[in-house]
N, C-alpha and C. Protein backbone atom coordinates (compact mmCIF):
# COMPACT_ATOMS: atom_id res chain seq x y z
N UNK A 1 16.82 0.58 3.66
CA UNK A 1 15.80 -0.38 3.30
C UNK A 1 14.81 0.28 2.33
N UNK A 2 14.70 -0.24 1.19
CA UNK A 2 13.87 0.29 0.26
C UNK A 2 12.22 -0.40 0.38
N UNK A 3 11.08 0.08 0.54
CA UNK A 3 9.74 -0.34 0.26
C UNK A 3 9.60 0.03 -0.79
N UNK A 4 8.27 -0.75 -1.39
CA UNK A 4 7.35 -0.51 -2.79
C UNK A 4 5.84 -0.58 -1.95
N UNK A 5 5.25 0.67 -2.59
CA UNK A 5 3.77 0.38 -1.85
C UNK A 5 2.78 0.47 -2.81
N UNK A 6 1.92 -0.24 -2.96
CA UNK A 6 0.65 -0.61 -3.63
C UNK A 6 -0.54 -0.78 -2.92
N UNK A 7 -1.70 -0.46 -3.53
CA UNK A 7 -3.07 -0.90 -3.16
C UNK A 7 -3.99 -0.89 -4.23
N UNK A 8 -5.23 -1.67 -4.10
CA UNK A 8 -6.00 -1.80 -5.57
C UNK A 8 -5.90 -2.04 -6.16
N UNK A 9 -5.25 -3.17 -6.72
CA UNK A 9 -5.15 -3.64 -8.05
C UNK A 9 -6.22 -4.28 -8.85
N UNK A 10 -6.92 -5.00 -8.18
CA UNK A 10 -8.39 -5.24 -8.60
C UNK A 10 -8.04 -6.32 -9.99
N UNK A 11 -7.10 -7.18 -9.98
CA UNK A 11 -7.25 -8.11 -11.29
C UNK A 11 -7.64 -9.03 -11.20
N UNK A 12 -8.41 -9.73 -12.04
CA UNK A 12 -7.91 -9.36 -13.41
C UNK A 12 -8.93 -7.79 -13.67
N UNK A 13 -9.91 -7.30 -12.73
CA UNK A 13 -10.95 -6.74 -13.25
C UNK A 13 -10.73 -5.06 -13.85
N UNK A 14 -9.55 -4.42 -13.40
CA UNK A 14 -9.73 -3.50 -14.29
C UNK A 14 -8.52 -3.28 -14.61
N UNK A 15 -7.38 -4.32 -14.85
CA UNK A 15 -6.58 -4.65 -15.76
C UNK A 15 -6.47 -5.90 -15.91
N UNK A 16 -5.59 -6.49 -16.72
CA UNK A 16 -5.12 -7.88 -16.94
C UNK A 16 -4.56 -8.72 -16.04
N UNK A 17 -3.53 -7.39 -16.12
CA UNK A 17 -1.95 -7.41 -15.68
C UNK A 17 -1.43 -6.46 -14.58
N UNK A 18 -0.30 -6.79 -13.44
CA UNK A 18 0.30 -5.49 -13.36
C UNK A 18 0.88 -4.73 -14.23
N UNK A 19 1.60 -3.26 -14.17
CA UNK A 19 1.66 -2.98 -15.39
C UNK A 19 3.73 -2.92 -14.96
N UNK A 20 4.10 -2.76 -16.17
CA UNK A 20 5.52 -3.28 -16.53
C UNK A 20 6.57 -2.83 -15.33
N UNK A 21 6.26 -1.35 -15.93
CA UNK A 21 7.55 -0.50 -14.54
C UNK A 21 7.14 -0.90 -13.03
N UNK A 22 5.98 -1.20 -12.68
CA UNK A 22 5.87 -1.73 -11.36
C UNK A 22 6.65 -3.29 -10.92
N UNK A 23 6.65 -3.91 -11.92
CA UNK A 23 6.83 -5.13 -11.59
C UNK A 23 8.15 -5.44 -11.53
N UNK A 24 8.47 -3.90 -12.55
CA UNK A 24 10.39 -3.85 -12.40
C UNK A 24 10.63 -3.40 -11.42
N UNK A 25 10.28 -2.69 -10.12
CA UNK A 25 10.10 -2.35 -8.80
C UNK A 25 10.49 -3.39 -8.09
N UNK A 26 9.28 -4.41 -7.94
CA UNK A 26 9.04 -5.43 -6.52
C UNK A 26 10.66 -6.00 -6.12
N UNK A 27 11.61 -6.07 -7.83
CA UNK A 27 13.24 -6.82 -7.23
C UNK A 27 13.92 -5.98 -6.10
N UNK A 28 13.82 -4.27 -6.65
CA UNK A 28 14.13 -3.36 -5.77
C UNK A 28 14.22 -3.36 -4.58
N UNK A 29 12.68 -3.83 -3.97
CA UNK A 29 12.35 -3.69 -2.68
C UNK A 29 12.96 -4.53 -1.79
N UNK A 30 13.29 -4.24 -0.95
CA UNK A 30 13.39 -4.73 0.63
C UNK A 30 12.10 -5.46 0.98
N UNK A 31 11.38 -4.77 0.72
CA UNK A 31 9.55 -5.12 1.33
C UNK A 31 8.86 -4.35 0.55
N UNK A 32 8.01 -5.24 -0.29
CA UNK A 32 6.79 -4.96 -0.65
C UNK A 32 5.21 -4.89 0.45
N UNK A 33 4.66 -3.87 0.17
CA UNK A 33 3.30 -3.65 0.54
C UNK A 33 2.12 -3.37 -0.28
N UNK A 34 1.71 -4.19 -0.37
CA UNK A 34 0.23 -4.12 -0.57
C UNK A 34 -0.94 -3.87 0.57
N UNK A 35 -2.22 -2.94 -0.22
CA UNK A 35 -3.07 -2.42 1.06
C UNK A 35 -4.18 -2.67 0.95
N UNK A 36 -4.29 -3.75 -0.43
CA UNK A 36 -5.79 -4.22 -0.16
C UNK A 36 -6.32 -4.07 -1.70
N UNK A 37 -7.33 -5.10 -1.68
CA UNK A 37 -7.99 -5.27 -3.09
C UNK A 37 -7.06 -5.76 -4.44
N UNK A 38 -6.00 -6.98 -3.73
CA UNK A 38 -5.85 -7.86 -5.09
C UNK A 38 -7.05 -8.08 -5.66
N UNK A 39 -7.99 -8.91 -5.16
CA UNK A 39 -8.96 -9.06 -5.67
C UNK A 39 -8.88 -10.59 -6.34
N UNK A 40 -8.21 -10.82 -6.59
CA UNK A 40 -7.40 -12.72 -7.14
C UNK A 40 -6.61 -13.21 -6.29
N UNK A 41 -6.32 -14.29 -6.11
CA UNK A 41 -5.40 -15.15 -5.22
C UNK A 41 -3.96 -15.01 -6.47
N UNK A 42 -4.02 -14.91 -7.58
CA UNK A 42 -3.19 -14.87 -8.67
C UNK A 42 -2.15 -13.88 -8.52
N UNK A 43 -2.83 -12.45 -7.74
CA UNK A 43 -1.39 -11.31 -7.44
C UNK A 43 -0.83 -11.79 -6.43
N UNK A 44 -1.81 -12.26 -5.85
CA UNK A 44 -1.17 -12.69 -4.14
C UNK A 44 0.32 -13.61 -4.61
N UNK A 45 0.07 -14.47 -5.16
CA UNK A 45 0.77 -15.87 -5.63
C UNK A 45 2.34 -14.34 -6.18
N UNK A 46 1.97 -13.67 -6.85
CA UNK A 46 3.13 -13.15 -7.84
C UNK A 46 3.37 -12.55 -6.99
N UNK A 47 2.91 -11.52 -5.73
CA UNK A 47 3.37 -11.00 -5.31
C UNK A 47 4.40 -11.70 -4.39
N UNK A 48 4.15 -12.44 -3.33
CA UNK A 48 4.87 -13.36 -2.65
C UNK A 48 6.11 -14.16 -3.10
N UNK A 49 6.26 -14.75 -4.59
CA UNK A 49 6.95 -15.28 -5.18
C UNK A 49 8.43 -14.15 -6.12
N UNK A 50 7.58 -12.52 -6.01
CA UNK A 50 9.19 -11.84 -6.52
C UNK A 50 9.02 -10.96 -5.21
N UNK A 51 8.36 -11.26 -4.53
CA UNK A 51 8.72 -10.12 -3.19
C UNK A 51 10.17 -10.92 -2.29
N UNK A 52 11.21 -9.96 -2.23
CA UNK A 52 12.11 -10.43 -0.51
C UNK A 52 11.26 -10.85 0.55
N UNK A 53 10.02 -9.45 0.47
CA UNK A 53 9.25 -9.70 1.90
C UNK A 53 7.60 -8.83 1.57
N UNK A 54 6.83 -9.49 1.87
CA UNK A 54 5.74 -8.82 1.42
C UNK A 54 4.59 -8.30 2.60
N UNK A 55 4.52 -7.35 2.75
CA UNK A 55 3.46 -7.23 4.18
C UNK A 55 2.05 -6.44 3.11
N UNK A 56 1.10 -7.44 3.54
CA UNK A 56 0.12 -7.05 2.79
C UNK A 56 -1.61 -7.38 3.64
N UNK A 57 -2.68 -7.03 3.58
CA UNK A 57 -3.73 -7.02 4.13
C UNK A 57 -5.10 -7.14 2.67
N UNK A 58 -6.46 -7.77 3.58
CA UNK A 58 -7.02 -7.82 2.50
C UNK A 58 -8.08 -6.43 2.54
N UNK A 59 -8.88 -6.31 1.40
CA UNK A 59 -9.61 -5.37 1.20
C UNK A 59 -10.78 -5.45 1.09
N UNK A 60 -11.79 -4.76 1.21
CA UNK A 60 -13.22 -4.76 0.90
C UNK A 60 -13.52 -5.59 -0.43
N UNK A 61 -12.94 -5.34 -1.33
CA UNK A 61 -13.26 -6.31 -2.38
C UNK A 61 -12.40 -7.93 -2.17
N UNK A 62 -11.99 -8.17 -2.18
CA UNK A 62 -11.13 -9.18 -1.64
C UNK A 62 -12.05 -10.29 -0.80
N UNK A 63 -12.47 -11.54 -1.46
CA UNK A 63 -13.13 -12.44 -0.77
C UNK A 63 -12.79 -13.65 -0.02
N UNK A 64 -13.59 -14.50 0.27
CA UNK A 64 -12.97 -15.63 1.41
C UNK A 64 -11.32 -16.42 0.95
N UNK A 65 -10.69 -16.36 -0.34
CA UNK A 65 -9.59 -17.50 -0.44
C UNK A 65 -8.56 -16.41 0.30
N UNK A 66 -8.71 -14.98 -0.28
CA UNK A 66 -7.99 -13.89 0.06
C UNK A 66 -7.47 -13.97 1.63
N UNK A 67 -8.81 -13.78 1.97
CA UNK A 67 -9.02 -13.44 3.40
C UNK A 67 -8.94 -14.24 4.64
N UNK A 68 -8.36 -15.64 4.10
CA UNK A 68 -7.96 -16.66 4.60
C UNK A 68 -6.38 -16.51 4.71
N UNK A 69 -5.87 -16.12 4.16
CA UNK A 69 -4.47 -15.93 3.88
C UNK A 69 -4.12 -14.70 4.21
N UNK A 70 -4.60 -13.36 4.40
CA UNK A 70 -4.31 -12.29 4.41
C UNK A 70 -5.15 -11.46 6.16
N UNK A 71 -4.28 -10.87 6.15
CA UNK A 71 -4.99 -10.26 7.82
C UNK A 71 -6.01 -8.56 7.45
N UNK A 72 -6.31 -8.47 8.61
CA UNK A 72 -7.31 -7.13 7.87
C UNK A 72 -6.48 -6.20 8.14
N UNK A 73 -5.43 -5.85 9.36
CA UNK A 73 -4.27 -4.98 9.82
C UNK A 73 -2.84 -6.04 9.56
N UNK A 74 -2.20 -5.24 9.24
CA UNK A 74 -0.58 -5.91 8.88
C UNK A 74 0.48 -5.10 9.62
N UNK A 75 0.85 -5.22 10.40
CA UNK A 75 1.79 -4.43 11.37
C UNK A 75 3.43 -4.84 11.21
N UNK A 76 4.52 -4.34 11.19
CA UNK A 76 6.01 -5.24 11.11
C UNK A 76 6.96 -3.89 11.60
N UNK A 77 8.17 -4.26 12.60
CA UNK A 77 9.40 -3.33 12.57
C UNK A 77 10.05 -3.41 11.73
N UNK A 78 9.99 -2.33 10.67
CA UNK A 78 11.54 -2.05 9.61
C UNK A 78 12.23 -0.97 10.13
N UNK A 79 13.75 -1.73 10.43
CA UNK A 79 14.24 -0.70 10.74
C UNK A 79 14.60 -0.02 11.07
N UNK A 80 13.81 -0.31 12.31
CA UNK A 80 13.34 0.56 13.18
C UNK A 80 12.33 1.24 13.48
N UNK A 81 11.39 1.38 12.05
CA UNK A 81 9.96 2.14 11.83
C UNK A 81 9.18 1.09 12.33
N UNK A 82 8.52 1.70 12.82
CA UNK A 82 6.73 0.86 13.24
C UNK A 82 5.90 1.40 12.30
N UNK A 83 5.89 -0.08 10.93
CA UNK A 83 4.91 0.37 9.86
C UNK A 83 3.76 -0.33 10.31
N UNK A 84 2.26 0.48 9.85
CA UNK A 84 0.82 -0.69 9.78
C UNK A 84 0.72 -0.36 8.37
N UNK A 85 -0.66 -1.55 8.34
CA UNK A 85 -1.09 -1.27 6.51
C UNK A 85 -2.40 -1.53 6.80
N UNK A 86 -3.91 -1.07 6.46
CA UNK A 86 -4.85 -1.37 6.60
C UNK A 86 -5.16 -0.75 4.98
N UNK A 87 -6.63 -1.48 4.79
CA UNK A 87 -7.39 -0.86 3.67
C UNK A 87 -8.24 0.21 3.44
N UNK A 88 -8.68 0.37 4.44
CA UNK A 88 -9.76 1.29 4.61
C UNK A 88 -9.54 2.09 6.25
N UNK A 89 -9.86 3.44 5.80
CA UNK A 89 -9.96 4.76 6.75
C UNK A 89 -10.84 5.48 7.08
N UNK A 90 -11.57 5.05 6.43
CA UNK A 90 -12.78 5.84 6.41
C UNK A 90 -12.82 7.42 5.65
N UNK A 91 -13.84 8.51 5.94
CA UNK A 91 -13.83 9.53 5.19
C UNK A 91 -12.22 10.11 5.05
N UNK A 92 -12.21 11.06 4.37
CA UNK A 92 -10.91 11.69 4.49
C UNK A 92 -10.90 12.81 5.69
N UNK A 93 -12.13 13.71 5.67
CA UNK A 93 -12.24 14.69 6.96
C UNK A 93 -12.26 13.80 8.24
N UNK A 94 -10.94 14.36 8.57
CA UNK A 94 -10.85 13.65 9.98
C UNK A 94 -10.07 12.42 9.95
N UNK A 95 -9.19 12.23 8.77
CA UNK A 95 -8.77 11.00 8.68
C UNK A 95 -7.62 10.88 9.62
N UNK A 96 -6.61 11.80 9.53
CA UNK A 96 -5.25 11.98 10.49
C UNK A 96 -5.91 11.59 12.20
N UNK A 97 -6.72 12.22 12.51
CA UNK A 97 -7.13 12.51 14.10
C UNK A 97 -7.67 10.63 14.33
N UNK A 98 -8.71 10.35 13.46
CA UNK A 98 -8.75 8.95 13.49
C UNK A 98 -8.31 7.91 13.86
N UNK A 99 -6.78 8.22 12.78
CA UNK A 99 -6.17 7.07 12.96
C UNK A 99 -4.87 7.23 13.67
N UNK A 100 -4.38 8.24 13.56
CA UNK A 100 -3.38 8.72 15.24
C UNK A 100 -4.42 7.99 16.26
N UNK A 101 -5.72 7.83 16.73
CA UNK A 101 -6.13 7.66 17.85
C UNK A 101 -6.25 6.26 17.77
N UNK A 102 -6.37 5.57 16.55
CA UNK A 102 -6.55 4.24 16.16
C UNK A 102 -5.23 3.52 16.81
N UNK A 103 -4.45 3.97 15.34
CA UNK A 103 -2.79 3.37 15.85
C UNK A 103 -1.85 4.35 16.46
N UNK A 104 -1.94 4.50 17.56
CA UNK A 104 -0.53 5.17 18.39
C UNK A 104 0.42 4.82 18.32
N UNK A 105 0.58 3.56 18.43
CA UNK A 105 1.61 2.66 17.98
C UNK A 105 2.39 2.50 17.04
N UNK A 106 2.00 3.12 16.01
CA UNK A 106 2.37 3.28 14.43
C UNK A 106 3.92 4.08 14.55
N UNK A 107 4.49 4.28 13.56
CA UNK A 107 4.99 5.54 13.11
C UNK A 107 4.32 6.32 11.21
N UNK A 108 3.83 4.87 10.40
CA UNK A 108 3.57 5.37 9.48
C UNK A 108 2.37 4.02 9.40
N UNK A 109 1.03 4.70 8.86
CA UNK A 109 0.43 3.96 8.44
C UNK A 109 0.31 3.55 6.74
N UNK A 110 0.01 2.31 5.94
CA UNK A 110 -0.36 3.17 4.77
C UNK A 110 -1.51 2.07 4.47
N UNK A 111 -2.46 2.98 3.61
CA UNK A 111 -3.44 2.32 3.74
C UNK A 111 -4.21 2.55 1.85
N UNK A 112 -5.31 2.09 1.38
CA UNK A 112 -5.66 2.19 0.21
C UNK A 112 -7.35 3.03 0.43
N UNK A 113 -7.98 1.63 -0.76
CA UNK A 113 -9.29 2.10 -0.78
C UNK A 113 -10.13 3.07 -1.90
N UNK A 114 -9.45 4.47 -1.81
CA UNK A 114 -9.91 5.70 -2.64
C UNK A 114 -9.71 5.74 -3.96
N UNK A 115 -8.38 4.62 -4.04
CA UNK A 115 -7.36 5.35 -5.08
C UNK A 115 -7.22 6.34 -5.20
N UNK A 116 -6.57 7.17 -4.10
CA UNK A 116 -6.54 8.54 -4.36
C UNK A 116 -5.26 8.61 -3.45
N UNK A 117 -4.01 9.03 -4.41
CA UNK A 117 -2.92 9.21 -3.57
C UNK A 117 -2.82 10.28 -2.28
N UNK A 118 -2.40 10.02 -1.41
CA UNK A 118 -2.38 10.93 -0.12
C UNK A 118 -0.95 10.77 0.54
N UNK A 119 -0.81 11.46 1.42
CA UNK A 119 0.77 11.61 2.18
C UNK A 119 0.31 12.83 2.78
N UNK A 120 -0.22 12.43 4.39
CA UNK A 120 -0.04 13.79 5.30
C UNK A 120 0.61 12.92 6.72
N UNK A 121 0.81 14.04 7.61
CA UNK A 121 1.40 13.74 8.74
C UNK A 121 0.36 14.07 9.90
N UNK A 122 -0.35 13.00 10.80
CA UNK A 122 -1.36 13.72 11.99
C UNK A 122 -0.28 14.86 12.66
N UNK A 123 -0.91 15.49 13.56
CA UNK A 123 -0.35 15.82 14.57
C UNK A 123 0.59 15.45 15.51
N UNK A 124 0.03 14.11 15.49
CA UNK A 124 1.07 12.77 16.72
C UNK A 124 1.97 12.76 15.95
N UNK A 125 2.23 12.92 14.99
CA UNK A 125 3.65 12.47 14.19
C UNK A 125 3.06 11.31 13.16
N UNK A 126 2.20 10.53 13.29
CA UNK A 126 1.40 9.45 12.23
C UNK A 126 1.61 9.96 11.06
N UNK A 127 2.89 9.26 9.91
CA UNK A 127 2.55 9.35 8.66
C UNK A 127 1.80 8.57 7.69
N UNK A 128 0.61 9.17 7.28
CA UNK A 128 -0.52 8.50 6.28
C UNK A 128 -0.27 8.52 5.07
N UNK A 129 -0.39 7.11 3.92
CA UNK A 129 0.52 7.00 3.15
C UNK A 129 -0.49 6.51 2.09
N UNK A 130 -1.11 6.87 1.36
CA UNK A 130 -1.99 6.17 0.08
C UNK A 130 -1.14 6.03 -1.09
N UNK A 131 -1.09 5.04 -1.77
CA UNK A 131 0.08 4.94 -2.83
C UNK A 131 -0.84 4.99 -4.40
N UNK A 132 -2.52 5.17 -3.73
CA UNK A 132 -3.52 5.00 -5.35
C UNK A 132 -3.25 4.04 -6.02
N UNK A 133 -3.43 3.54 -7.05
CA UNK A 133 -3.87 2.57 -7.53
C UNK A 133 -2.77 2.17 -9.11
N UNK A 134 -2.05 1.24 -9.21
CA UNK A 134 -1.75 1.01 -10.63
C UNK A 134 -2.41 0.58 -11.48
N UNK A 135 -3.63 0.22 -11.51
CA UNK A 135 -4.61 -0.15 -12.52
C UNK A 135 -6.00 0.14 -12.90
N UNK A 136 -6.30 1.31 -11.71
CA UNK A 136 -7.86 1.83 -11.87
C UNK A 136 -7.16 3.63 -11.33
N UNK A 137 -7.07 4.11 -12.10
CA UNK A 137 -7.13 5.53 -11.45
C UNK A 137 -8.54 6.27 -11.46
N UNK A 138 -9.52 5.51 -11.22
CA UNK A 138 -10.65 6.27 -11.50
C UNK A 138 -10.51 7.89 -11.69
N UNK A 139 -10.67 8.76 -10.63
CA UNK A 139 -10.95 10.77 -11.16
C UNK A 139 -9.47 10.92 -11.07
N UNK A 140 -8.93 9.84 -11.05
CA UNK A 140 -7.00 10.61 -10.71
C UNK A 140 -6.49 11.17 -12.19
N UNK A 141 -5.60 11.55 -12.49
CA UNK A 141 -5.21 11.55 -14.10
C UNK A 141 -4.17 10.83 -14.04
N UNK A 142 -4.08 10.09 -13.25
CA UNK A 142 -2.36 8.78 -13.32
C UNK A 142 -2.78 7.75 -12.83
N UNK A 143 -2.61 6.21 -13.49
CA UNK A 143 -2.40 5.46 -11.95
C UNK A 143 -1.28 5.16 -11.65
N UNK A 144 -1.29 5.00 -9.99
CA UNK A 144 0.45 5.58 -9.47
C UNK A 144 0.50 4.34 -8.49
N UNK A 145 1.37 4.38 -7.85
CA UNK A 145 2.50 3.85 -6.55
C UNK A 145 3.32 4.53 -6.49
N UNK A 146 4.21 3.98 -4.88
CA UNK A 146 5.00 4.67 -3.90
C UNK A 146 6.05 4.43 -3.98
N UNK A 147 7.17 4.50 -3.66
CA UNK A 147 8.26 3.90 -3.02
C UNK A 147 8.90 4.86 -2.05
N UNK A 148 9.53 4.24 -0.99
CA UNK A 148 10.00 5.02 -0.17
C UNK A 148 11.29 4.19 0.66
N UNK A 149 12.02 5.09 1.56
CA UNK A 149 13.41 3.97 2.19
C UNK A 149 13.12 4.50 3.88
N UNK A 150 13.46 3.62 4.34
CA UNK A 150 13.97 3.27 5.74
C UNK A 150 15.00 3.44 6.36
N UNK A 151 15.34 4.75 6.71
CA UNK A 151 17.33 4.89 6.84
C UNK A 151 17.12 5.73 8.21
N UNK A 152 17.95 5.04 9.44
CA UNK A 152 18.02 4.91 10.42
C UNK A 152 16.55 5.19 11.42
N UNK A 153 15.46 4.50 11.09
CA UNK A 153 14.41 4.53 11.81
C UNK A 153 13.27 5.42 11.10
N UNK A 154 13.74 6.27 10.30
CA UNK A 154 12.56 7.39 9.93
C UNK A 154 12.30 6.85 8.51
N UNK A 155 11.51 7.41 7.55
CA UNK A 155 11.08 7.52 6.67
C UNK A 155 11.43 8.20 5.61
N UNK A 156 12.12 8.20 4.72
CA UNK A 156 12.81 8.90 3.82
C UNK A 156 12.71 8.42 2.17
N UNK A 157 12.84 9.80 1.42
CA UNK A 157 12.69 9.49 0.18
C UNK A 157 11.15 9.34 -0.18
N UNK A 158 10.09 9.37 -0.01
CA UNK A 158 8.79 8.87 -0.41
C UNK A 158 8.87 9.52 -1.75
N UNK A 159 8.22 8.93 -2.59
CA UNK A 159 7.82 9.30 -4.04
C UNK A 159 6.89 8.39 -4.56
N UNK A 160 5.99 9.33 -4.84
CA UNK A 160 4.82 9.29 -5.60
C UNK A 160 5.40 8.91 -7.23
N UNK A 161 4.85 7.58 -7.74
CA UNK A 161 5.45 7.55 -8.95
C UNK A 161 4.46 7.35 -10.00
N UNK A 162 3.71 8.39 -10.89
CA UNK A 162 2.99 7.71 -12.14
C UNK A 162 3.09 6.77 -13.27
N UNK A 163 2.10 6.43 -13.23
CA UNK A 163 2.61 5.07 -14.55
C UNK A 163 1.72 5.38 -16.24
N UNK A 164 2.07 5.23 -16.88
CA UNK A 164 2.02 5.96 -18.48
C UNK A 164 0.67 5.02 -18.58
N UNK A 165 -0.42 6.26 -19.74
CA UNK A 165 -1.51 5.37 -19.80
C UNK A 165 -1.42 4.18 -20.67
N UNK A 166 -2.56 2.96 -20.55
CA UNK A 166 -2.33 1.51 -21.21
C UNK A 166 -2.77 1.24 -22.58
């Protein structure tokens, strides 16, 4: 099972558009994820319409049409994996211990917010998954997304993928 993971897109406000190679992605996927801050009902609409399957949550920026349609935690079995998706984690010190204590339940969380790509493992085994941003890399020098596969219950393949500047 192949995922695509995203968060932040923030359009139209600090792009137009998604940008090209991502959008050649979403056919790929098994399941798309998004982690917050479309920011328009307009990605929502595109995302849903080339996604197989889309598990997505809303974000701090993300207002009432969003947030009517979208949950604040997104939980689903692929697989066999017990994925969540939330937007926000709060600081980074201390983020693993957090949210191992948050979601036990999990096997991988992934979540947005920073735009700042991340991938660690708590202690519990919780893998934390930031995929940063395809359209605002604010201090990053890329803006990026994820993809990763689902092969017999675990998590495999993750890659961090940059996208060329606009």
């Amino acid at each position: 099972m192949r995922l695509l993971l995203m968060s932040d897109t923030h359009l139209p406000k600090r792009a137009k558009r998604l940008p090209g190679p991502l959008l050649e992605e979403i056919p790929r996927a098994d399941v798309v994820v998004h982690a917050g801050d479309l920011v328009d009902t307009d990605t929502l609409d595109l995302l849903e319409s080339r996604s197989r399957s889309l598990l997505a949550v809303y974000g701090n920026n993300d207002g009432p049409a969003l947030r009517a349609r979208l949950p604040e935690v997104a939980r689903a079995e692929l697989g066999g994996l017990r994925l969540g998706v939330i937007h926000e984690t709060g600081p980074a010190q201390g983020r693993e211990k957090r949210c191992a204590a948050r979601f036990p339940d999990l096997d991988v969380l992934v979540f947005g917010h920073s735009h700042i790509p991340w991938d660690t493992t708590a202690p519990t085994g919780l893998r934390l998954l930031n995929p940063g941003s395809p359209t605002d890399r604010r201090r990053q020098p890329h803006c990026t997304y994820m993809t990763a596969a689902i092969t017999d219950g675990r998590l495999t393949e993750v890659a961090l993928h940059r996208l060329p500047p606009r």
